[in-house]
Protein backbone atom coordinates (compact mmCIF):
# COMPACT_ATOMS: atom_id res chain seq x y z
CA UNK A 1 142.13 -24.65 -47.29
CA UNK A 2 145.48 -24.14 -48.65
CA UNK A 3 146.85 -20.60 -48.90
CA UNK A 4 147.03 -18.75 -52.04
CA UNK A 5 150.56 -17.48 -53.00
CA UNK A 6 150.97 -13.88 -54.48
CA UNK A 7 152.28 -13.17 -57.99
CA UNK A 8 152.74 -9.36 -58.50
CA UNK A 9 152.82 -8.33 -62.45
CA UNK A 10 154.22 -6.07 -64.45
CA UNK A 11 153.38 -5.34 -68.41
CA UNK A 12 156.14 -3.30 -70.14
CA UNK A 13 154.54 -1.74 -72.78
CA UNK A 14 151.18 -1.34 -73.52
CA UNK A 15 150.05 -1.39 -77.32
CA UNK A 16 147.60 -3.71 -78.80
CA UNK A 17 148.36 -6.93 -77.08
CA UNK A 18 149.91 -5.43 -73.88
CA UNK A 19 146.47 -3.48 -73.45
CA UNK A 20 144.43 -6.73 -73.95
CA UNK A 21 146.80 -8.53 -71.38
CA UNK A 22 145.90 -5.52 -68.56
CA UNK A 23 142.32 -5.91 -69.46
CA UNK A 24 142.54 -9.72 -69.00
CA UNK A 25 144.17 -9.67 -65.65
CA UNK A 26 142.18 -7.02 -64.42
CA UNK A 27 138.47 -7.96 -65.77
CA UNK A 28 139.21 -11.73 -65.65
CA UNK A 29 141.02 -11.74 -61.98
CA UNK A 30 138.87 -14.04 -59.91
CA UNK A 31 138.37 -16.54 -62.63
CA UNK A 32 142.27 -16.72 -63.09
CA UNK A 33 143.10 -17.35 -59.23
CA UNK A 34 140.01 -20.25 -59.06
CA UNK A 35 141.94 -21.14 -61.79
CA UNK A 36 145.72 -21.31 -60.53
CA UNK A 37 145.27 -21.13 -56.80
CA UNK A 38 147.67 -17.81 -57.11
CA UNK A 39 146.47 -14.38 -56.59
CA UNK A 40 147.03 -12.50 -59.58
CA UNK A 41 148.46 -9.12 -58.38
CA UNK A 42 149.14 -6.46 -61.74
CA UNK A 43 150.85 -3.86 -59.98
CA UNK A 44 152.58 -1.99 -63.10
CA UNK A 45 152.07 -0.93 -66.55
CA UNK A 46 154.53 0.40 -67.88
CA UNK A 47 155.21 2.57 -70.95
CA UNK A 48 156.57 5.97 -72.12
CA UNK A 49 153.18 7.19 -73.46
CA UNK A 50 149.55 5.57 -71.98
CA UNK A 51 147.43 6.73 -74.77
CA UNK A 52 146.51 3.18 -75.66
CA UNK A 53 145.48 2.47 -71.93
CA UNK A 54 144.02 5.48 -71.67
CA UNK A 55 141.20 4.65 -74.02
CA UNK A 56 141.15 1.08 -72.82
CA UNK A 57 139.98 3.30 -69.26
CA UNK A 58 142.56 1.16 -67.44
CA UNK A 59 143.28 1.88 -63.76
CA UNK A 60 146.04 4.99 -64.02
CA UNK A 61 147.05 4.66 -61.06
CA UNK A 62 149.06 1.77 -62.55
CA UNK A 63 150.74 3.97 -65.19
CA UNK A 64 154.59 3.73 -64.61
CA UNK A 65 157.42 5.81 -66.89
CA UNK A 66 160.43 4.18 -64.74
CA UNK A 67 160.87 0.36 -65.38
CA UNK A 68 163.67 0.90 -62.23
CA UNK A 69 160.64 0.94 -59.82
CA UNK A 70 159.19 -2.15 -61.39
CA UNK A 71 163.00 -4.04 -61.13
CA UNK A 72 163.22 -3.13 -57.26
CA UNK A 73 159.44 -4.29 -56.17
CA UNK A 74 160.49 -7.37 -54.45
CA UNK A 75 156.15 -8.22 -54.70
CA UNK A 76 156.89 -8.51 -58.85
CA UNK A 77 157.51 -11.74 -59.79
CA UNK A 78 156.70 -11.82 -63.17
CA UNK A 79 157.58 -9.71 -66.07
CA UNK A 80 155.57 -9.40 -69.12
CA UNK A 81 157.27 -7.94 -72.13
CA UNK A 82 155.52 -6.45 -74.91
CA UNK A 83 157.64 -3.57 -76.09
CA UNK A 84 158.61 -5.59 -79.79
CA UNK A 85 161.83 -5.08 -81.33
CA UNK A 86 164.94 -6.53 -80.54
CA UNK A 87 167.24 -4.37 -78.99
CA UNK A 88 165.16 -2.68 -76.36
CA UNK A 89 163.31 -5.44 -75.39
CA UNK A 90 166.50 -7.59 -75.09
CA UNK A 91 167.47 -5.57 -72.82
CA UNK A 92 164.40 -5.28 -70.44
CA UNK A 93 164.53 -8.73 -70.69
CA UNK A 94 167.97 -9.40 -69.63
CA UNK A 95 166.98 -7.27 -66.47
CA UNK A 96 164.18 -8.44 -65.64
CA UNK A 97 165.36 -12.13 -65.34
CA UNK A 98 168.69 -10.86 -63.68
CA UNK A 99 166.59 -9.15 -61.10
CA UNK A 100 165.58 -13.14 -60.55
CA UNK A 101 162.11 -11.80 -62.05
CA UNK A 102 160.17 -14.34 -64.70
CA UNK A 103 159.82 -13.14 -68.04
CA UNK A 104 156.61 -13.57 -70.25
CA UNK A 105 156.99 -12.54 -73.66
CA UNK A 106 155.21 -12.59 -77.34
CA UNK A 107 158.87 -11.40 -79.17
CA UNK A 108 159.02 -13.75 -81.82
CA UNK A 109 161.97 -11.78 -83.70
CA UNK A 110 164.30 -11.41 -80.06
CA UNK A 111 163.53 -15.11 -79.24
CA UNK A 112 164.62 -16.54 -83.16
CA UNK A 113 167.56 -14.33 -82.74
CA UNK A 114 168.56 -13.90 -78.92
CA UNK A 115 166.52 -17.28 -77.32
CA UNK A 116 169.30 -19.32 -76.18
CA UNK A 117 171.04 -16.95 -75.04
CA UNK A 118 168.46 -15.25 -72.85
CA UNK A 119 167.44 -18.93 -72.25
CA UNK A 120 170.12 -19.27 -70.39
CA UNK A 121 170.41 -16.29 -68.47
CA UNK A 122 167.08 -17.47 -67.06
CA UNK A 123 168.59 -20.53 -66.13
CA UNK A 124 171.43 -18.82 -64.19
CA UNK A 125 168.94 -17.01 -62.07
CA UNK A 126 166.54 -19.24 -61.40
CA UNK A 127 163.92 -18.01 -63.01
CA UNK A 128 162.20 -19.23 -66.78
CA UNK A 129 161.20 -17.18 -69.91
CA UNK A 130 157.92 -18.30 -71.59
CA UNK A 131 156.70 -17.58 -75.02
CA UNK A 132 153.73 -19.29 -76.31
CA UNK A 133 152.37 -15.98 -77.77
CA UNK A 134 155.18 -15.65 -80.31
CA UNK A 135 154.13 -18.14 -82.53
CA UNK A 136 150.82 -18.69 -82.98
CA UNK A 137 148.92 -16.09 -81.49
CA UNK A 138 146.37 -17.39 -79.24
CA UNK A 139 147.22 -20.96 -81.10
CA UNK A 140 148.87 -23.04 -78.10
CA UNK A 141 151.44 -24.66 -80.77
CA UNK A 142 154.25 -24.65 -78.25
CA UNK A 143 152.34 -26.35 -75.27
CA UNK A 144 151.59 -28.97 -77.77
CA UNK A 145 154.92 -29.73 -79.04
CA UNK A 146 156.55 -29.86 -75.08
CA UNK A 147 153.89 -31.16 -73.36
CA UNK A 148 150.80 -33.09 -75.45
CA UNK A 149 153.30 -34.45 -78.00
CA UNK A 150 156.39 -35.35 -75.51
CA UNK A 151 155.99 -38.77 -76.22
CA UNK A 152 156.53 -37.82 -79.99
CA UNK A 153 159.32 -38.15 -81.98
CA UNK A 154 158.84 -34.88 -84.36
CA UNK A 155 158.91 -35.90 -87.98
CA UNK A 156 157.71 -32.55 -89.53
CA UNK A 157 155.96 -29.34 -89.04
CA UNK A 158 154.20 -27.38 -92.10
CA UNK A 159 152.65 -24.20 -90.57
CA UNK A 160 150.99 -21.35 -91.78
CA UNK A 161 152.02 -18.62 -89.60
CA UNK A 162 150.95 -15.42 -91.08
CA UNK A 163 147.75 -13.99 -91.15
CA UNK A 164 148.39 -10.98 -93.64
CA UNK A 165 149.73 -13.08 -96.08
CA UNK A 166 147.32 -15.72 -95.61
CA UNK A 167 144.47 -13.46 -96.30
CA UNK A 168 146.49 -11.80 -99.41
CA UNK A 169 146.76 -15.33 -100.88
CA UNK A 170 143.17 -16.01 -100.00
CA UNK A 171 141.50 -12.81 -101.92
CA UNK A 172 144.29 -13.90 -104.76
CA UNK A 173 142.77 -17.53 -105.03
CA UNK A 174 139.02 -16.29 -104.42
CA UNK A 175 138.91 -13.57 -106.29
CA UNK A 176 141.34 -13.78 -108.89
CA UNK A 177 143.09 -9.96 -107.67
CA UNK A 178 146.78 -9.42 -108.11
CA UNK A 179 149.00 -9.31 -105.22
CA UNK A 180 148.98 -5.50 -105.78
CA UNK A 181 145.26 -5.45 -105.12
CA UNK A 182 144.99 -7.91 -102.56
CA UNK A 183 147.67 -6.20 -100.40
CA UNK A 184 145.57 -2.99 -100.82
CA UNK A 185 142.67 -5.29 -99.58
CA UNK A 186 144.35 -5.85 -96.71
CA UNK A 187 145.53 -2.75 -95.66
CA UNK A 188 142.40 -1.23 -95.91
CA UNK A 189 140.95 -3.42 -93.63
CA UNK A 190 143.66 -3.18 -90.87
CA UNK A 191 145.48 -6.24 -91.45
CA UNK A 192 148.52 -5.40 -93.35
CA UNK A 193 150.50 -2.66 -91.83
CA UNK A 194 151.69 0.29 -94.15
CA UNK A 195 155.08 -1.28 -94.58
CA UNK A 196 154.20 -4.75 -95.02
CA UNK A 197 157.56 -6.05 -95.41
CA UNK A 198 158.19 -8.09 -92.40
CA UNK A 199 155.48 -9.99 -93.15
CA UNK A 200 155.26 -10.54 -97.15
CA UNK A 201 158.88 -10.80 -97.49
CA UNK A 202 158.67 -14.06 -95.29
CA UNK A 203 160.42 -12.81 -92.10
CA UNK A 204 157.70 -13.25 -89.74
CA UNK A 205 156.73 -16.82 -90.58
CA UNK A 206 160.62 -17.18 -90.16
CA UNK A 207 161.27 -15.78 -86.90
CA UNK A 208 158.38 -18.53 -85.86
CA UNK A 209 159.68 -21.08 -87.48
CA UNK A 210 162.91 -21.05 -85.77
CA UNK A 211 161.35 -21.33 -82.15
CA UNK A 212 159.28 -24.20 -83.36
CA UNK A 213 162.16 -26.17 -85.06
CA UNK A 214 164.29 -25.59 -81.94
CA UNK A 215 161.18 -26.28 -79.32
CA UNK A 216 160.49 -29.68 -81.87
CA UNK A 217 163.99 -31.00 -82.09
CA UNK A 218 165.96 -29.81 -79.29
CA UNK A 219 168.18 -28.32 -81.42
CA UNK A 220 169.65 -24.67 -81.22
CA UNK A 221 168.83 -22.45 -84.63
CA UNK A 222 171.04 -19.76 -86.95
CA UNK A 223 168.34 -17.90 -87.78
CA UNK A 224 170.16 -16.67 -90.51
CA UNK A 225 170.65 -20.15 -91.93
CA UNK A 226 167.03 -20.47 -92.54
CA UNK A 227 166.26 -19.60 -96.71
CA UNK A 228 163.14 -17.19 -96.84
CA UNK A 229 160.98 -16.76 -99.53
CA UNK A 230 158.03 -14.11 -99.26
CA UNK A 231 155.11 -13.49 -101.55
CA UNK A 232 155.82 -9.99 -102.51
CA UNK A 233 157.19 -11.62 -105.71
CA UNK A 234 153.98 -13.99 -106.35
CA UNK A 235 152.19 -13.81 -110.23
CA UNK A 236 148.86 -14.11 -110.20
CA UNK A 237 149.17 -16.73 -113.07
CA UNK A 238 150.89 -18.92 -110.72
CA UNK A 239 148.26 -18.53 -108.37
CA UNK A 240 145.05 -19.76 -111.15
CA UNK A 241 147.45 -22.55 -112.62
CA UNK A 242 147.91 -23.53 -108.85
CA UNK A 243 143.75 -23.95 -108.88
CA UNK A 244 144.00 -25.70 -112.74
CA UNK A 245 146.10 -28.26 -110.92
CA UNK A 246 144.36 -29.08 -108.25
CA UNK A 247 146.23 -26.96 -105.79
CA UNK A 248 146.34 -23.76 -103.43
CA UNK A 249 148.62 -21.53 -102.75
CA UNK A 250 150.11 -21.25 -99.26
CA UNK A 251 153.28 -19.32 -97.44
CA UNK A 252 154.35 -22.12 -95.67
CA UNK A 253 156.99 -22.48 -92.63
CA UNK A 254 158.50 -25.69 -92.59
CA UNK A 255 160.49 -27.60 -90.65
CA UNK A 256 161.62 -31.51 -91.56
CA UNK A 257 164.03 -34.07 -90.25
CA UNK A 258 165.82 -34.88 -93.34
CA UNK A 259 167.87 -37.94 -93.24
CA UNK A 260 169.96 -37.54 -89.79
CA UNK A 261 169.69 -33.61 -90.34
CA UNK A 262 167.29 -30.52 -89.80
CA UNK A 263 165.86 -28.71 -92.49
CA UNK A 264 163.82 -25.45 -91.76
CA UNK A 265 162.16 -22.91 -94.50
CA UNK A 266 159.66 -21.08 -95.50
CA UNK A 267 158.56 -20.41 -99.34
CA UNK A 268 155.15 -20.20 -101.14
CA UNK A 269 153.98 -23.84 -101.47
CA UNK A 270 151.59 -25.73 -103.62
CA UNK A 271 149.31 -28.21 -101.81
CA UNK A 272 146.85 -30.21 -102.41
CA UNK A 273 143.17 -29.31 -101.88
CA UNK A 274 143.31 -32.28 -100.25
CA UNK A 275 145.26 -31.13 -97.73
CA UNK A 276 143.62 -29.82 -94.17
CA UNK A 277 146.10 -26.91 -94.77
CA UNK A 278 144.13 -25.49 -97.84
CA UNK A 279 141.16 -24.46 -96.51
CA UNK A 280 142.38 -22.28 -94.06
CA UNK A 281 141.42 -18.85 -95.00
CA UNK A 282 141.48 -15.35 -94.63
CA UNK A 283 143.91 -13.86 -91.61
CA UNK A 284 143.80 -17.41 -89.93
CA UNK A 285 146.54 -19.55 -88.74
CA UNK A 286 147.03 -23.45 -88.60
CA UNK A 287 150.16 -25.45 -87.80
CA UNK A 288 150.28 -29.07 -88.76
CA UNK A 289 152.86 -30.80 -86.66
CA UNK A 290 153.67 -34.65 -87.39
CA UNK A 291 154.76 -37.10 -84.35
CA UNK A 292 156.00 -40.48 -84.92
CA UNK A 293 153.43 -41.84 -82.49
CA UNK A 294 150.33 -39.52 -82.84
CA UNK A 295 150.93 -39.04 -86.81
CA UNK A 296 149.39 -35.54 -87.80
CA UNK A 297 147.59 -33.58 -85.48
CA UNK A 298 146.75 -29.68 -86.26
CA UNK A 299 146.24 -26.61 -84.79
CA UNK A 300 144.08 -23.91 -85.79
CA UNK A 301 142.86 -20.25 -84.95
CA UNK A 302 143.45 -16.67 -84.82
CA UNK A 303 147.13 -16.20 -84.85
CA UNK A 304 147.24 -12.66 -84.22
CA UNK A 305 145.52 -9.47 -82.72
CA UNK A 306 145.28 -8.24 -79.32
CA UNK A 307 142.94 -10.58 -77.97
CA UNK A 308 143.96 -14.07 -79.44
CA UNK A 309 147.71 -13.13 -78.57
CA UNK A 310 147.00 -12.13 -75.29
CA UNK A 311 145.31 -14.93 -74.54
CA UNK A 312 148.53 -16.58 -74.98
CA UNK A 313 150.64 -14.56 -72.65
CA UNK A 314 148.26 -14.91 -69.47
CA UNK A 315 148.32 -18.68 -70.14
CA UNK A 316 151.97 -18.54 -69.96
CA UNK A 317 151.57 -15.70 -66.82
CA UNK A 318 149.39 -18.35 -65.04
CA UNK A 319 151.52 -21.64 -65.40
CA UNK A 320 154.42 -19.47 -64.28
CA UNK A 321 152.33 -18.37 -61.50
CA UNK A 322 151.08 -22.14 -60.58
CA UNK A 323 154.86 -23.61 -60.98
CA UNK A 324 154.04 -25.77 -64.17
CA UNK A 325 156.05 -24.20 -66.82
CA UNK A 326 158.90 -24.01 -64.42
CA UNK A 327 158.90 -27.92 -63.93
CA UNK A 328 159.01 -28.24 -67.60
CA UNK A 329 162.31 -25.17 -67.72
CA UNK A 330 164.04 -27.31 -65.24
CA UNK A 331 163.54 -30.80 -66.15
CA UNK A 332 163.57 -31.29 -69.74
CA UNK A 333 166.28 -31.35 -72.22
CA UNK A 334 165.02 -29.71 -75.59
CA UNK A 335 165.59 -25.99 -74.41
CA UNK A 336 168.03 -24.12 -77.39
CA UNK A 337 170.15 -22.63 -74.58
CA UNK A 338 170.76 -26.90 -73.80
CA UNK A 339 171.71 -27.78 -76.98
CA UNK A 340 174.64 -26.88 -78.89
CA UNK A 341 174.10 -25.08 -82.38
CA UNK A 342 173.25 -27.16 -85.37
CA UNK A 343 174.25 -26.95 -88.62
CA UNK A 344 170.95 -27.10 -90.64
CA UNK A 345 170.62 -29.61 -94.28
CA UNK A 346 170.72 -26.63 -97.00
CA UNK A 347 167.06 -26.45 -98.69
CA UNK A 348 169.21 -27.39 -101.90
CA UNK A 349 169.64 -30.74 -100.42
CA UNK A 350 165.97 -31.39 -99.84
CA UNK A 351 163.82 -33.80 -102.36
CA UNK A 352 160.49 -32.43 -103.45
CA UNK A 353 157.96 -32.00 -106.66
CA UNK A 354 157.80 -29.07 -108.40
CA UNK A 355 155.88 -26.46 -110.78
CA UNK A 356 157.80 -24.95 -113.55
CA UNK A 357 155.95 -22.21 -115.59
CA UNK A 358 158.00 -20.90 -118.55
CA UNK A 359 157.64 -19.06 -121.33
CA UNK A 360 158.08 -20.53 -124.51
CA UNK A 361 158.60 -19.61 -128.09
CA UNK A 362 155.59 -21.66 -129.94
CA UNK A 363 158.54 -22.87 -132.76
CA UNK A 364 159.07 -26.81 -133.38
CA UNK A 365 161.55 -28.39 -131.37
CA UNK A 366 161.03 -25.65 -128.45
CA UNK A 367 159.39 -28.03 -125.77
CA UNK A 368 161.88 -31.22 -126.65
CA UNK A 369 165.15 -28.76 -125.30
CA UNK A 370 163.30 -28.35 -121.97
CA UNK A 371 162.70 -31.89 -121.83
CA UNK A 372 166.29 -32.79 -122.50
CA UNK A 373 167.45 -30.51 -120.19
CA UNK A 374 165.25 -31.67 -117.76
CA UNK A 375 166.36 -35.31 -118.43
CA UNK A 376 169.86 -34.34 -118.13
CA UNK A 377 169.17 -33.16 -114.27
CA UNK A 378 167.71 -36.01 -113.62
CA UNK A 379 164.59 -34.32 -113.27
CA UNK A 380 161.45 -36.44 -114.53
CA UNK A 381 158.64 -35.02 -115.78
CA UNK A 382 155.41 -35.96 -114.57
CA UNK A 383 152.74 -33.71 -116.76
CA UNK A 384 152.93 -30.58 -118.76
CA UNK A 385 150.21 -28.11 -119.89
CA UNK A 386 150.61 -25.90 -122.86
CA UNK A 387 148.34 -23.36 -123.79
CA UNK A 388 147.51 -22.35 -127.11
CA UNK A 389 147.95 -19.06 -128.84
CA UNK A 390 145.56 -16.66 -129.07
CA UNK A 391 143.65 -15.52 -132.44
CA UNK A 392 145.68 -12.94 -134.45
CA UNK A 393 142.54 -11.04 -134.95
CA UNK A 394 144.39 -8.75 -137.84
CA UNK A 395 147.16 -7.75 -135.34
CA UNK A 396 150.16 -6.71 -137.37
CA UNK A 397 152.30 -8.76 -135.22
CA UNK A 398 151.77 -12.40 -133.71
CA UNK A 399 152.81 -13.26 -129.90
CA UNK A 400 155.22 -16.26 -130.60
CA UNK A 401 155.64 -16.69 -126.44
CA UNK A 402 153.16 -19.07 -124.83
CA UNK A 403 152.79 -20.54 -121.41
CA UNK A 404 154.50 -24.37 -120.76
CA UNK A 405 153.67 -25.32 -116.84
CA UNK A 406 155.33 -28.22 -116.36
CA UNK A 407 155.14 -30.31 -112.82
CA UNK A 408 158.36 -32.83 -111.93
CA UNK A 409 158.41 -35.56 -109.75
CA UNK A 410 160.48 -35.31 -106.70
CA UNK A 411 163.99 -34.24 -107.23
CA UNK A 412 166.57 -32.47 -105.75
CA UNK A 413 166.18 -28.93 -105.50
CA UNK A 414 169.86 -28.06 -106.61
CA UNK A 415 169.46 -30.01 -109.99
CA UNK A 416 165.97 -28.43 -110.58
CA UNK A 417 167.89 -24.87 -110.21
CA UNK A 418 170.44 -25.81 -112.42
CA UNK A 419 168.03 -27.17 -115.27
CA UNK A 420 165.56 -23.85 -114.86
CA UNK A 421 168.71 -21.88 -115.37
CA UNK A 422 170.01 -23.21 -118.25
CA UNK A 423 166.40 -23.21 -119.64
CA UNK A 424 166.04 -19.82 -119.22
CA UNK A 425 169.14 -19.39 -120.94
CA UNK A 426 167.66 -20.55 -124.12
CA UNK A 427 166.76 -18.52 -127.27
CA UNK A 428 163.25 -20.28 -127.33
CA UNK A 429 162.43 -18.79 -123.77
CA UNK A 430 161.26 -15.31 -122.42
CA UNK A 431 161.28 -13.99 -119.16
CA UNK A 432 162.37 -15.90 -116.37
CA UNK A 433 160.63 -18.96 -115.37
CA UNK A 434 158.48 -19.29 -111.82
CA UNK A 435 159.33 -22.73 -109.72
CA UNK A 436 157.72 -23.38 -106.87
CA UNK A 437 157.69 -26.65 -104.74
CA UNK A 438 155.20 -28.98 -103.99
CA UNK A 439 154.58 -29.92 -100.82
CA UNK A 440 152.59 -33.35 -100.04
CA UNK A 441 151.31 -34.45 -96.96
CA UNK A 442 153.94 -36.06 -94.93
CA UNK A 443 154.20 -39.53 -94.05
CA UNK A 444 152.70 -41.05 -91.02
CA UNK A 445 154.73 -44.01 -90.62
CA UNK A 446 152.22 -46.82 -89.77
CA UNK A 447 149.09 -44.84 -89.81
């Protein structure tokens, strides 16, 4: 019978997902080594409070303030940080894979900001980082794109990343609630933090959209290259025209080959009901990724909480352990920190369709100026919708400003800007128009 090798573990920091990962490794032990032929060893946890372990009754005699004593344990192999943040965590990080230790980690923000770099620091010492848990929760989107799908080409990737602000767009579609309410819905309910702002602002679906663009096209990302749009800005309107049409609102990362170039993004969305995207509801998460041989294959589930997302990190503990994941660091090419940085396409250069609401003064002559200016982009219209006013009902004074929602076929996004702003410029206009892309399903070459 062949031997089992020891891999000695230590979690730095242990909130929600850091307690799940103890409880995993502890509770789950024997089915992990059938599993890996390793004995699964976790010899540290290690924080500056234990309050969260405490009530998770984990073993205390694992409790460790000084992440020294972890570092000099020759028996730790594998590091498993879980501390968040950028600058602390960078730093354990760099340590730990000095130290020649593995590192295991679900930092989505310090790998879209520091991953190549700390990429290669691995490299230097022999050792790998993993990260499946950093972007899609217990969703196993980055085993699919460097191992399932290596035969692929990557054509696109349209993902929806976040659960908070897919459940606020879900109670806005459902039940018709502002973003105000539905926020409040989900902060009530534990899935919107009190400060939402990293998530409805767009940044988290960002930070994952850089690993996957650099995991899909071997490419190394600026994350500050990548144009973010949240949904802290989304009108309800929008949101019921979106169902009039035929459409759903989504917060959608994306990430395209266009032409010879890269584009990466995320922005509200419409798509179709049509789409497999649409119906995924609530605080789920689903990436659809596009190959050139496989055409579009998609991944769904829970994309955060403790248990989903630690799921993810003892994956990536036990094909460190077994050797896998470090055949895959050593061997293939598409690592950022192997790959020189690119410059990505500017979303102004991208082609798509689009939805226009503006509001217009009801006067003759009104509608044929946004047309013309329109025209003059280049911009064709493909249907327009036009509400009528409302009954005066004796009110002293009639509303002359009524809804136009107008959808174009595809055109370039820097003409459509330029038209909206010179419509918006024009007496027979209010406030300032919405414009939001379409998105269609991609192309699947022969399929």
């Amino acid at each position: 019978m062949k031997q089992q090798s020891n891999t000695g573990i230590a979690v730095i920091g242990c909130g929600t997902v850091g307690g799940a990962v103890c409880e995993i490794l502890l509770r789950d032990r024997k089915l992990l080594e059938a599993k890996t032929g390793s004995r699964l060893h976790l010899k540290y946890i290690v924080d500056r409070v234990f309050t969260a372990a405490q009530n998770l009754q984990l073993d205390d005699t694992l409790f460790e303030t000084s992440l020294d004593r972890a570092l000099e344990d020759d028996e730790v192999t594998v590091f498993v940080e879980l501390v968040g943040g950028i600058t602390t965590a960078r730093e354990i990080t760099e340590q730990a894979l000095r130290a020649g230790k593995h590192v295991v980690t679900a930092n989505k923000a310090l790998l879209a900001h520091h991953g190549a770099e700390l990429l290669a620091v691995a490299r230097q010492n022999g050792v790998c980082l993993a990260f499946e848990a950093a972007v899609g929760g217990g969703i196993p989107v980055l085993r699919a794109l460097y191992d399932g799908l290596a035969a692929n080409s990557i054509d696109a990737i349209y993902g929806i990343v976040n659960g908070t602000c897919n459940y606020i767009l879900t109670e806005m579609i459902d039940k018709e609630e502002s973003y105000e309410e539905a926020l409040w819905a989900a902060q009530s309910k534990g899935l919107a933090e009190t400060d939402p702002t990293l998530d409805v602002s767009g940044a988290d679906s960002a930070h994952k959209v850089a690993i996957m663009g650099a995991m899909a096209f071997g490419i190394q990302v600026d994350f500050d290259q990548i144009p973010v749009e949240g949904i802290d800005s989304l009108q309800r309107e929008d949101v019921m025209y979106a169902d009039t049409l035929g459409y759903v609102v989504k917060l959608l990362a994306i990430a395209t080959r266009v032409g010879e170039g890269i584009s990466l993004r995320v922005r509200p969305v419409f798509i179709s009901r049509d789409h497999a995207l649409a119906w995924v509801s609530g605080p789920f998460n689903a990436v659809s990724i596009y190959g050139h041989t496989t055409g579009h294959t998609m991944y769904y589930g829970r994309g955060a909480g403790g248990t989903p997302t630690a799921s993810a990190v003892v994956s990536d503990i036990l094909a460190v352990a077994s050797g896998t994941y470090q055949v895959f660091f050593d061997r293939f090419a598409f690592w950022p920190d192997r790959n020189p940085p690119t410059e990505l396409v500017p979303v102004a250069e991208t082609y798509s369709r689009f939805y226009i609401r503006t509001m217009v003064d009801d006067t003759p002559g009104a509608l044929a100026s946004i047309a013309s200016i329109l025209g003059t982009h280049g911009i064709s219209i493909a249907s327009i919708l036009q509400d009528e006013l409302p009954e005066n009902n004796g009110a002293e004074e009639q509303p002359h400003f009524v809804p136009v929602v107008i959808t174009v076929h595809p055109a370039r996004e820097a003409n459509v800007l330029s038209a909206i702003a010179e419509i918006d410029d024009l007496d027979a206009t209010g406030e300032k128009s919405s414009v939001i892309s379409i998105v269609d399903d991609h192309p699947e070459g022969v399929f």
